[in-house]
N, C-alpha and C. Protein backbone atom coordinates (compact mmCIF):
# COMPACT_ATOMS: atom_id res chain seq x y z
N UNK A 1 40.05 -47.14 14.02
CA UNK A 1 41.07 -48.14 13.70
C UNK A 1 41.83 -48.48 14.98
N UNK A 2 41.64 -50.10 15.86
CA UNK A 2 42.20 -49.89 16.82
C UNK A 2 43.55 -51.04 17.07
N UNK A 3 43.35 -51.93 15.26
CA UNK A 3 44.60 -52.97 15.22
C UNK A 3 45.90 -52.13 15.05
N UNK A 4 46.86 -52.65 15.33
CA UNK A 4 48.42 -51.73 15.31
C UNK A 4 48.62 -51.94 14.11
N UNK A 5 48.49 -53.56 13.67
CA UNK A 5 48.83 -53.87 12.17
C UNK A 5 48.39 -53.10 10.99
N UNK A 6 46.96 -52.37 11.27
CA UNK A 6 46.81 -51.97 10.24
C UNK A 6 47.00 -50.44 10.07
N UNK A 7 47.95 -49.95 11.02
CA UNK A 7 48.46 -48.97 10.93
C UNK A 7 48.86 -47.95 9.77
N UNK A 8 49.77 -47.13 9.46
CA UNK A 8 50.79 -46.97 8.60
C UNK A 8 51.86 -46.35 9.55
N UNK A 9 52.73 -46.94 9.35
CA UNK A 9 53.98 -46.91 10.24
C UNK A 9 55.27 -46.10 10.18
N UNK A 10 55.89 -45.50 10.57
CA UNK A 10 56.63 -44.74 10.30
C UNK A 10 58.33 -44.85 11.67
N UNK A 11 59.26 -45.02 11.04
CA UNK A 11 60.56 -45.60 11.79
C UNK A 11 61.01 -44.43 11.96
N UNK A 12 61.85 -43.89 13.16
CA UNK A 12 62.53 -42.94 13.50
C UNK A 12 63.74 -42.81 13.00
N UNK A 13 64.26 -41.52 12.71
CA UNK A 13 65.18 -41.19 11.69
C UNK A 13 66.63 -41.46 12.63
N UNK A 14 66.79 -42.06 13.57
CA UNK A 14 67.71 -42.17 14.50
C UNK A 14 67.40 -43.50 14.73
N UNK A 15 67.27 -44.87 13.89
CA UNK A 15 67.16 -45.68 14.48
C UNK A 15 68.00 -46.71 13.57
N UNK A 16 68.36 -48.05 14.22
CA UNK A 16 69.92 -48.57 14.07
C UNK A 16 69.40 -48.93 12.35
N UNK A 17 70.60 -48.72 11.34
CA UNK A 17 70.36 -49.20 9.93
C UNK A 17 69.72 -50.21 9.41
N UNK A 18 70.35 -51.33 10.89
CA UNK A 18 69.70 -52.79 10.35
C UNK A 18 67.81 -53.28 10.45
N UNK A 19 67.55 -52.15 11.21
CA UNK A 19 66.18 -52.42 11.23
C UNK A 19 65.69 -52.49 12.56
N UNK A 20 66.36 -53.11 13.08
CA UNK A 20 66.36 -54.00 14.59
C UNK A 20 66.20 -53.21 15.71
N UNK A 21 66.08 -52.15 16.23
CA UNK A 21 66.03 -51.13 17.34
C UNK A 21 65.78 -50.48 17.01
N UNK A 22 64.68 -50.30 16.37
CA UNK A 22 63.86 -49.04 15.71
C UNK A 22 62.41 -48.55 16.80
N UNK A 23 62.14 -47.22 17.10
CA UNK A 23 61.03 -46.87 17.46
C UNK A 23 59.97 -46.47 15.94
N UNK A 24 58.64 -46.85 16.37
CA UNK A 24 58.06 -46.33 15.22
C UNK A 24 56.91 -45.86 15.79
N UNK A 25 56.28 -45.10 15.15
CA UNK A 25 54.78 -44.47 15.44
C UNK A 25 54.00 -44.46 13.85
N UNK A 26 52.88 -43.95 14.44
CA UNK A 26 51.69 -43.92 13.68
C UNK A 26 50.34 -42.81 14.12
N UNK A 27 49.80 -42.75 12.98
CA UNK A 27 49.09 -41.40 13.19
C UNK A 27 47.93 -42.10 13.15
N UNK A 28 46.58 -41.94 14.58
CA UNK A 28 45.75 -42.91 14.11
C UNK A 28 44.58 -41.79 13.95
N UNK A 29 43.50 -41.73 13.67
CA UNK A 29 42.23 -41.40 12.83
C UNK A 29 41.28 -40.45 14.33
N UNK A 30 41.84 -40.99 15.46
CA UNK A 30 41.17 -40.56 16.73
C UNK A 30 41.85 -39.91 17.74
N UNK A 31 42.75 -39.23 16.94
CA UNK A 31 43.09 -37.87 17.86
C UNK A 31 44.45 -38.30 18.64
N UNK A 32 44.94 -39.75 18.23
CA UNK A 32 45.79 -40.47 19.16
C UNK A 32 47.36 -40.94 17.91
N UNK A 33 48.40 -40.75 19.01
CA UNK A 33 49.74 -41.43 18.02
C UNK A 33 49.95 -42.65 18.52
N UNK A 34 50.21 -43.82 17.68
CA UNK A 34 50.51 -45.49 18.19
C UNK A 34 51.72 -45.10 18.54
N UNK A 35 53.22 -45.97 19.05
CA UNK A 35 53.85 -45.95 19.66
C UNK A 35 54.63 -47.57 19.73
N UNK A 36 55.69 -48.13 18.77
CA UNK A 36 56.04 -49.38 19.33
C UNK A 36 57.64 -49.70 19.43
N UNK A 37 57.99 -50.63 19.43
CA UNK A 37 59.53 -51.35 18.88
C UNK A 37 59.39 -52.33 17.87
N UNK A 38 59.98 -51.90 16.96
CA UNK A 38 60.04 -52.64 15.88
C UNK A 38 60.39 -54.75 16.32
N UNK A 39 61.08 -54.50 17.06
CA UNK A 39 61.19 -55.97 17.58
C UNK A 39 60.04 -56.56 18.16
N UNK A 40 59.05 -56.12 18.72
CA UNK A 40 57.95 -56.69 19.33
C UNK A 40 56.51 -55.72 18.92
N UNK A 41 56.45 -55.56 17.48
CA UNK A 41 55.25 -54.86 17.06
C UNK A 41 53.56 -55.29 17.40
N UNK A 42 53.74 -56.19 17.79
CA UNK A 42 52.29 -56.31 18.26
C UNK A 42 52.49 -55.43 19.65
N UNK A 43 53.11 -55.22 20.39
CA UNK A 43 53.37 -54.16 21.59
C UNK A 43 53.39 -53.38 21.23
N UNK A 44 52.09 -52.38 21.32
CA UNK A 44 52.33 -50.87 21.32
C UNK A 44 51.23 -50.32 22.44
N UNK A 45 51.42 -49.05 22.19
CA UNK A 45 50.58 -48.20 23.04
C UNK A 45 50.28 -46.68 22.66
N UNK A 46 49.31 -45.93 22.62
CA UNK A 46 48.67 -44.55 22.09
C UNK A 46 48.99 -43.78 23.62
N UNK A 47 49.35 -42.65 22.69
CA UNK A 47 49.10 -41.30 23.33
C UNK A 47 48.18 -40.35 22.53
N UNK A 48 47.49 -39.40 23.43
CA UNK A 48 47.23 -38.26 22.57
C UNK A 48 48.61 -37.88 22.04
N UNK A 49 47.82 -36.86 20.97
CA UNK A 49 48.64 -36.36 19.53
C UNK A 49 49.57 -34.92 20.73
N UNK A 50 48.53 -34.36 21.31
CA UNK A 50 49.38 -32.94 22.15
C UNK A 50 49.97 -33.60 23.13
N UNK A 51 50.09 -34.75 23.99
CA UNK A 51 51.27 -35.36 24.75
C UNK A 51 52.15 -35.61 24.12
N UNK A 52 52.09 -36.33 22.54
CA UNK A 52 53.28 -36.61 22.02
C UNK A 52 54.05 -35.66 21.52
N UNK A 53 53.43 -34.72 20.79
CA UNK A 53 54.10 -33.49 20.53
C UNK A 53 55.09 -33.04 21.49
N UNK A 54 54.16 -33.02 23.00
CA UNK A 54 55.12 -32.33 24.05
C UNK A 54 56.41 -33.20 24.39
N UNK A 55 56.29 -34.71 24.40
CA UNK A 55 57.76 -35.10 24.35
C UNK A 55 58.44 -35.28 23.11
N UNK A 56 58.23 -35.21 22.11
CA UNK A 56 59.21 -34.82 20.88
C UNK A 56 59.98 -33.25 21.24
N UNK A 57 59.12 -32.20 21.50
CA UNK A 57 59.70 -31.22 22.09
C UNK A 57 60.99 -30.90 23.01
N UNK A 58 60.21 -31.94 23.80
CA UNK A 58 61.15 -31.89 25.32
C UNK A 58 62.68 -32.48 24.83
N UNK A 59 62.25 -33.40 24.21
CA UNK A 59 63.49 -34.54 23.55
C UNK A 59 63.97 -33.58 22.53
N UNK A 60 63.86 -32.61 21.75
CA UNK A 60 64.68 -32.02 20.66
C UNK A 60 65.28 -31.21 21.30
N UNK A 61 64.71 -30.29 22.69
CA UNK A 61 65.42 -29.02 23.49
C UNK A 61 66.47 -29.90 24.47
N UNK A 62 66.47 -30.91 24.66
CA UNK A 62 67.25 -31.52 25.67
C UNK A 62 67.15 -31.44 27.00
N UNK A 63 65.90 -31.19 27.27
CA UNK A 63 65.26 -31.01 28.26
C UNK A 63 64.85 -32.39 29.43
N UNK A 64 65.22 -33.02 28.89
CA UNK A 64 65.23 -34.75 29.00
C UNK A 64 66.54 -35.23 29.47
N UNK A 65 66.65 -35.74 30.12
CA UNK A 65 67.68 -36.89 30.95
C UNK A 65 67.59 -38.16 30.58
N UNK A 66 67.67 -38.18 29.28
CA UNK A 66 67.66 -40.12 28.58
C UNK A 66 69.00 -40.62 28.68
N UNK A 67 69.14 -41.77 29.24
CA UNK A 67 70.46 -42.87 29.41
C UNK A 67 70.58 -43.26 27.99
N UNK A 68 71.77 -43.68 27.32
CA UNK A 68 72.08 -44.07 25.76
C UNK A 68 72.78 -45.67 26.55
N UNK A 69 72.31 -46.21 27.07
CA UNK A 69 73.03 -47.69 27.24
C UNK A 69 71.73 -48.24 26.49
């Protein structure tokens, strides 16, 4: 499966109410997670499943230096 559209999609539990600045992912069939912004969903991009893991990780320990602007 290599359309984004036909994904199944899933919005991050930290993302703005209205819809609008949402990250979402997807679990695809080949070992890989999709990756987009809800504002420009035809834009996405795959990682392997054990890279993504490792930055969900990194990002829950705070191990990460992310800017909030």
């Amino acid at each position: 499966m290599s359309v984004l559209s036909e994904l199944k999609w899933f919005k991050s539990s930290f993302s703005e109410a209205s819809g609008n600045a949402c990250v979402e992912v997807a679990v695809r069939n080949d070992a890989r997670v999709a990756i987009r912004h809800s504002v420009h969903p035809a834009r996405g991009f795959t990682v392997g499943r054990t890279a993504f893991s490792s930055f969900v990780t990194a990002v829950r320990s705070g191990s990460l230096s992310i800017s909030t602007r």
